[in-house]
PDB file of N, CA and C in Angstrom:
ATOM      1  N   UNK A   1       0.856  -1.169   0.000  1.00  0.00           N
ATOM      2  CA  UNK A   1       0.000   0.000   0.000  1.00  0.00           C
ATOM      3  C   UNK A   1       0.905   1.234   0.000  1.00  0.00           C
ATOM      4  N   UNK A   2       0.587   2.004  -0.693  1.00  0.00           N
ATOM      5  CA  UNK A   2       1.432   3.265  -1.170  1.00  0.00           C
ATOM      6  C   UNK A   2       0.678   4.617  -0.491  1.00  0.00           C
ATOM      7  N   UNK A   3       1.040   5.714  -0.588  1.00  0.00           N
ATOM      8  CA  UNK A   3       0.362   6.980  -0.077  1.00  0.00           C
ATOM      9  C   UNK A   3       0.218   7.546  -1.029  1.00  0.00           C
ATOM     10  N   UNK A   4      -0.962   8.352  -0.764  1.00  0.00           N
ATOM     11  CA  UNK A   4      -1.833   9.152  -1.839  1.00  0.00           C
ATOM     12  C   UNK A   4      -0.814  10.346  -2.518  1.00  0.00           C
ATOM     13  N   UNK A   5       0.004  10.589  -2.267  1.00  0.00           N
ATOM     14  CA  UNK A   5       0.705  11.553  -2.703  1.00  0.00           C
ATOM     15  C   UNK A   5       1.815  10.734  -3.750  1.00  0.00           C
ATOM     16  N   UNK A   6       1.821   9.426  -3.305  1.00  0.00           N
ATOM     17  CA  UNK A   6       2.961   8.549  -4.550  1.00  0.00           C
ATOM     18  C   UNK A   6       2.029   7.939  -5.504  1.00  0.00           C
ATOM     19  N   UNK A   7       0.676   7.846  -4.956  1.00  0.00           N
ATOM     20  CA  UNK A   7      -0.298   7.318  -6.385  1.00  0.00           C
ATOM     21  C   UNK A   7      -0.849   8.154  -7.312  1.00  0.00           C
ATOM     22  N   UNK A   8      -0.348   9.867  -6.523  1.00  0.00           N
ATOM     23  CA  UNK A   8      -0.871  11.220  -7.449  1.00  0.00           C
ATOM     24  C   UNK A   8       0.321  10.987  -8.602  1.00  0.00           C
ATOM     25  N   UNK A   9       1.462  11.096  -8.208  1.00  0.00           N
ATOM     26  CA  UNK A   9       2.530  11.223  -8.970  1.00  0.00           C
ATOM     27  C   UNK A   9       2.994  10.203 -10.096  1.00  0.00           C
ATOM     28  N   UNK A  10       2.368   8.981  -9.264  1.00  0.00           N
ATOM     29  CA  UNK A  10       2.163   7.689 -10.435  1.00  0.00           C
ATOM     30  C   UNK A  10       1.032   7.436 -11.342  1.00  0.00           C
ATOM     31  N   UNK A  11       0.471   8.192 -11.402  1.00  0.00           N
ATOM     32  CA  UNK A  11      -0.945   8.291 -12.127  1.00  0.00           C
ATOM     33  C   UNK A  11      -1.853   7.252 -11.986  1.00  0.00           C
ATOM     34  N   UNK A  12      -2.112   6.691 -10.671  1.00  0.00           N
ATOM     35  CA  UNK A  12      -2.454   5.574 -10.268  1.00  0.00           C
ATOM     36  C   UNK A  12      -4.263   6.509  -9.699  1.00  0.00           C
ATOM     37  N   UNK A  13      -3.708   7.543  -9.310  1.00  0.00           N
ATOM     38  CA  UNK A  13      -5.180   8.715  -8.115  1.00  0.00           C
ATOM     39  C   UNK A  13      -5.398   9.782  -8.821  1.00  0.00           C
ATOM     40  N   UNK A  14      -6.131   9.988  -9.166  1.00  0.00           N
ATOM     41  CA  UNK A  14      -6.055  11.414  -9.614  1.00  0.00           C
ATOM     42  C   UNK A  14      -7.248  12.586  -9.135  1.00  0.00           C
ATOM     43  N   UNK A  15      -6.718  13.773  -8.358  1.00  0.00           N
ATOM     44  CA  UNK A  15      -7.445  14.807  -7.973  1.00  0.00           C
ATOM     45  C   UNK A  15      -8.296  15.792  -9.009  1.00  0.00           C
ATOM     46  N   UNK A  16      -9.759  15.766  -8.393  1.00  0.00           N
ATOM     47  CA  UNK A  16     -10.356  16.613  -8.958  1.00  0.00           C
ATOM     48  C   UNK A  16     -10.494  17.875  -8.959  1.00  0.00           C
ATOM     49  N   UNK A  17     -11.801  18.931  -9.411  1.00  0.00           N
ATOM     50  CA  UNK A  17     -11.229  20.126  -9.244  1.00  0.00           C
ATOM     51  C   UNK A  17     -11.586  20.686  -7.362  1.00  0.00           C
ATOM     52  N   UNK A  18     -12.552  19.699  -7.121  1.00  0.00           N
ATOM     53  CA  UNK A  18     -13.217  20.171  -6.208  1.00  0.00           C
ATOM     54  C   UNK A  18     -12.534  18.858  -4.850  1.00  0.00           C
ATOM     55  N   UNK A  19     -11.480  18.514  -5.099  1.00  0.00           N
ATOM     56  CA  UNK A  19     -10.413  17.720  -3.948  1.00  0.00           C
ATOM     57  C   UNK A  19     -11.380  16.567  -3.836  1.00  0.00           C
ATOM     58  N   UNK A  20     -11.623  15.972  -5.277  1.00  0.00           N
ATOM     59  CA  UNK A  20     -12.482  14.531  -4.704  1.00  0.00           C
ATOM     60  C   UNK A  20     -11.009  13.411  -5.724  1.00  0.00           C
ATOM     61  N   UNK A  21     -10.694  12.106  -5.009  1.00  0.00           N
ATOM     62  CA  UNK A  21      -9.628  11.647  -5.391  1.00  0.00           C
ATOM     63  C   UNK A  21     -10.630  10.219  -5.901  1.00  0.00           C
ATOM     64  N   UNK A  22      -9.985   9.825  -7.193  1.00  0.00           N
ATOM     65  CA  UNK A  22     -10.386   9.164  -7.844  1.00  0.00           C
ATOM     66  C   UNK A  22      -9.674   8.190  -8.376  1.00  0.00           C
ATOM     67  N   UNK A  23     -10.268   6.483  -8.702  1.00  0.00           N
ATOM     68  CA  UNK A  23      -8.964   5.630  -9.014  1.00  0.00           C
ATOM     69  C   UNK A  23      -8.520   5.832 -10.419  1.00  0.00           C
ATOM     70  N   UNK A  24      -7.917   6.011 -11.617  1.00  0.00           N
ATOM     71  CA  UNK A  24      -7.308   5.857 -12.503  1.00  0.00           C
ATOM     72  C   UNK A  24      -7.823   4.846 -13.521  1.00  0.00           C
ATOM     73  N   UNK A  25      -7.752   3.593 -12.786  1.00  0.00           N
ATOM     74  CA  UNK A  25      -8.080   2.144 -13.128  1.00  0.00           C
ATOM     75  C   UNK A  25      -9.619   2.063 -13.906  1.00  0.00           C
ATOM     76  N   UNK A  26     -10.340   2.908 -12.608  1.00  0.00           N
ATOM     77  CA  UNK A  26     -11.811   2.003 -12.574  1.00  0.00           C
ATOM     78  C   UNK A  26     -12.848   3.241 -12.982  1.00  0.00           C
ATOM     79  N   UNK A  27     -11.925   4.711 -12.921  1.00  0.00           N
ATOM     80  CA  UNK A  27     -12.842   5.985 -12.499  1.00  0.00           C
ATOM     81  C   UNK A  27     -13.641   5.772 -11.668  1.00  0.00           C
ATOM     82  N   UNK A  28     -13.782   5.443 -10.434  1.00  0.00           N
ATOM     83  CA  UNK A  28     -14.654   5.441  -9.375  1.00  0.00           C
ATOM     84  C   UNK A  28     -14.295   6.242  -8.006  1.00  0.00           C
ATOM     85  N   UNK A  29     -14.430   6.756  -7.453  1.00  0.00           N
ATOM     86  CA  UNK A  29     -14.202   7.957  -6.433  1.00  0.00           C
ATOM     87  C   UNK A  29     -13.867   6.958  -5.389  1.00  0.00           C
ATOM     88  N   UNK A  30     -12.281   7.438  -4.328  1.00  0.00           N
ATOM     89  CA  UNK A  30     -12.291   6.726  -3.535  1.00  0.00           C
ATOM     90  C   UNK A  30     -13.319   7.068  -1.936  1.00  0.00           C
ATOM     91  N   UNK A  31     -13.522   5.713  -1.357  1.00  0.00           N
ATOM     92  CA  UNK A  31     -13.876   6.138  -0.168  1.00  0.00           C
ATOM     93  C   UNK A  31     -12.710   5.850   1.099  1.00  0.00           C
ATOM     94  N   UNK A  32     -13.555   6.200   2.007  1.00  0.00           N
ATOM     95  CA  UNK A  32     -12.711   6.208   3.442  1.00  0.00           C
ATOM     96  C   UNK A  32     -12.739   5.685   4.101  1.00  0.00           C
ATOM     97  N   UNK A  33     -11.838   4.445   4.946  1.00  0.00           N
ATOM     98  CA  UNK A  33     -11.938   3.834   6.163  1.00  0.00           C
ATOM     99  C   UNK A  33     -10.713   4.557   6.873  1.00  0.00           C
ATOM    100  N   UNK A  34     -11.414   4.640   8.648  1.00  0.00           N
ATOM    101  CA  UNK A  34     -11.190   5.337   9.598  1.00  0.00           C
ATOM    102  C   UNK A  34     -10.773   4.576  10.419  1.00  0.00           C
ATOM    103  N   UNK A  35      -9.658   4.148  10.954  1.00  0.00           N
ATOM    104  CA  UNK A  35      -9.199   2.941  12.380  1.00  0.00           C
ATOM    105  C   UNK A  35      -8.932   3.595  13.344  1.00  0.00           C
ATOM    106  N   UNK A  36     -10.095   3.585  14.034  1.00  0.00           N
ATOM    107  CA  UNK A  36      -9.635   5.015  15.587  1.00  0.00           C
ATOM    108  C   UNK A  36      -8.330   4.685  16.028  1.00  0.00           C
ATOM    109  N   UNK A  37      -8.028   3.357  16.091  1.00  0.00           N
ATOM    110  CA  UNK A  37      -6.853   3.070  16.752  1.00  0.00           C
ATOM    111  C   UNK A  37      -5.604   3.177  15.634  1.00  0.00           C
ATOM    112  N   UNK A  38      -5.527   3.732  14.841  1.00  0.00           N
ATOM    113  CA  UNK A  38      -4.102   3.963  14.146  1.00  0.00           C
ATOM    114  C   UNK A  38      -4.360   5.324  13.570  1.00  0.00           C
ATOM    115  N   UNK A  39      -3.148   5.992  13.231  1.00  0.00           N
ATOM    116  CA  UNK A  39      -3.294   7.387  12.670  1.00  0.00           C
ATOM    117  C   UNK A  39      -3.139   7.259  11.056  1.00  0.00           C
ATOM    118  N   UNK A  40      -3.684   8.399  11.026  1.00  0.00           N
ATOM    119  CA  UNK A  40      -3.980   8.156   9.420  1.00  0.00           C
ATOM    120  C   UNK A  40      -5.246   7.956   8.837  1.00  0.00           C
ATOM    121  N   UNK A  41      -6.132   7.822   7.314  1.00  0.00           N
ATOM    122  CA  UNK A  41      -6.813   6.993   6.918  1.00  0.00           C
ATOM    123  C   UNK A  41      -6.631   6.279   5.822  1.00  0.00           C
ATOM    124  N   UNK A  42      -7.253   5.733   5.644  1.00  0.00           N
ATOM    125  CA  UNK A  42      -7.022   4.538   4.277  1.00  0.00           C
ATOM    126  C   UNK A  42      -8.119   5.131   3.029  1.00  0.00           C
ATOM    127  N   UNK A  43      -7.654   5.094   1.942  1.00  0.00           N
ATOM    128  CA  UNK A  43      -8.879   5.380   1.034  1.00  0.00           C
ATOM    129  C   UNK A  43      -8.286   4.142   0.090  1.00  0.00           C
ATOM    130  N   UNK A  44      -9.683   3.466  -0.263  1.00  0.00           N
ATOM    131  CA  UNK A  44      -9.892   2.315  -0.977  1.00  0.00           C
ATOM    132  C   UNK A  44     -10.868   2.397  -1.885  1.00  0.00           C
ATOM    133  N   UNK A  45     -10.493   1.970  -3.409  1.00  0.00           N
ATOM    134  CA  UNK A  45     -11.014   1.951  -4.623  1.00  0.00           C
ATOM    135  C   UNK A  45     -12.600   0.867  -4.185  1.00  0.00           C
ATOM    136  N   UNK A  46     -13.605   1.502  -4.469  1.00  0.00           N
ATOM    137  CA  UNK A  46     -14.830   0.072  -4.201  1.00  0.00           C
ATOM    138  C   UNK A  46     -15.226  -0.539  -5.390  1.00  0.00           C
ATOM    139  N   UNK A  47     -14.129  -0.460  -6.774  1.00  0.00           N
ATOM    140  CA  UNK A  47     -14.192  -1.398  -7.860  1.00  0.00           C
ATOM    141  C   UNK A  47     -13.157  -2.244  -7.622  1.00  0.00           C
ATOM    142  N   UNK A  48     -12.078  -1.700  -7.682  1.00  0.00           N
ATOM    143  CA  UNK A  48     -10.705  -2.802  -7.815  1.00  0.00           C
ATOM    144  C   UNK A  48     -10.368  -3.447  -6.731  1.00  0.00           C
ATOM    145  N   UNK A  49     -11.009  -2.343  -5.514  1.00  0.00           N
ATOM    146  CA  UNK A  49     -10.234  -2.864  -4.355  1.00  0.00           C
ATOM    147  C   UNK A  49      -8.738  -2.263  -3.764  1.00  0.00           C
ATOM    148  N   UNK A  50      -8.344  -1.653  -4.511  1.00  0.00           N
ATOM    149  CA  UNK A  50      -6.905  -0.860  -4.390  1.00  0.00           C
ATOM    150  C   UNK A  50      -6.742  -0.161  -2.824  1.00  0.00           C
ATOM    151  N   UNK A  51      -6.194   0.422  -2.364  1.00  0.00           N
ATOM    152  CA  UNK A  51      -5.663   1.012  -0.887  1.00  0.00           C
ATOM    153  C   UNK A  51      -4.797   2.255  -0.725  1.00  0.00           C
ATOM    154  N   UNK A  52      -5.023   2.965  -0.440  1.00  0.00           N
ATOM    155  CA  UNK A  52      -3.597   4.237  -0.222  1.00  0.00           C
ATOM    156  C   UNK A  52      -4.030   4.696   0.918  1.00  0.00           C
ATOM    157  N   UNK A  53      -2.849   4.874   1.365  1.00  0.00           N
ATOM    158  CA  UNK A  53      -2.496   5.666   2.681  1.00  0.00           C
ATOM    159  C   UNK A  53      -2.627   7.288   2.697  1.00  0.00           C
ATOM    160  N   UNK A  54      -3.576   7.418   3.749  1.00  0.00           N
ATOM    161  CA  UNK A  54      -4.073   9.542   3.419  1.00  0.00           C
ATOM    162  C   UNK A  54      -3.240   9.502   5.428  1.00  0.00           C
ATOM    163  N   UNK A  55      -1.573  10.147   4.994  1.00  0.00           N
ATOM    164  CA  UNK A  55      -1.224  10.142   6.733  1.00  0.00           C
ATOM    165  C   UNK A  55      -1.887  11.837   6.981  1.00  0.00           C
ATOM    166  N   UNK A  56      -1.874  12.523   6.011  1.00  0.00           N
ATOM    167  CA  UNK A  56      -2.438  14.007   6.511  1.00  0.00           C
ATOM    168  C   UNK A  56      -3.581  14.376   6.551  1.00  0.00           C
TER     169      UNK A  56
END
């Protein structure tokens, strides 16, 4: 699992105009899982399944 800022640059995520992040792959908007107990969140593709790390 990579961070959203190395899947911007890999053309893997790509930002919209209005800061909505999207997969590349599937065009489908990512969503968000939240683990109270770790910092950070996860945003995951809900076609492919894909993962990136959001630490900010």
């Amino acid at each position: 699992m990579e961070s959203i800022r190395k899947g911007l640059r890999s053309g893997a995520v790509e930002k919209d105009t209005y800061g909505r992040l999207t997969c590349t792959e599937c065009d489908a908007e990512l969503t968000t899982k939240n683990d109270p107990d770790k910092i950070g969140k996860v945003r995951k593709c809900p076609e492919c399944g894909s993962e990136w790390k959001d630490v900010g």
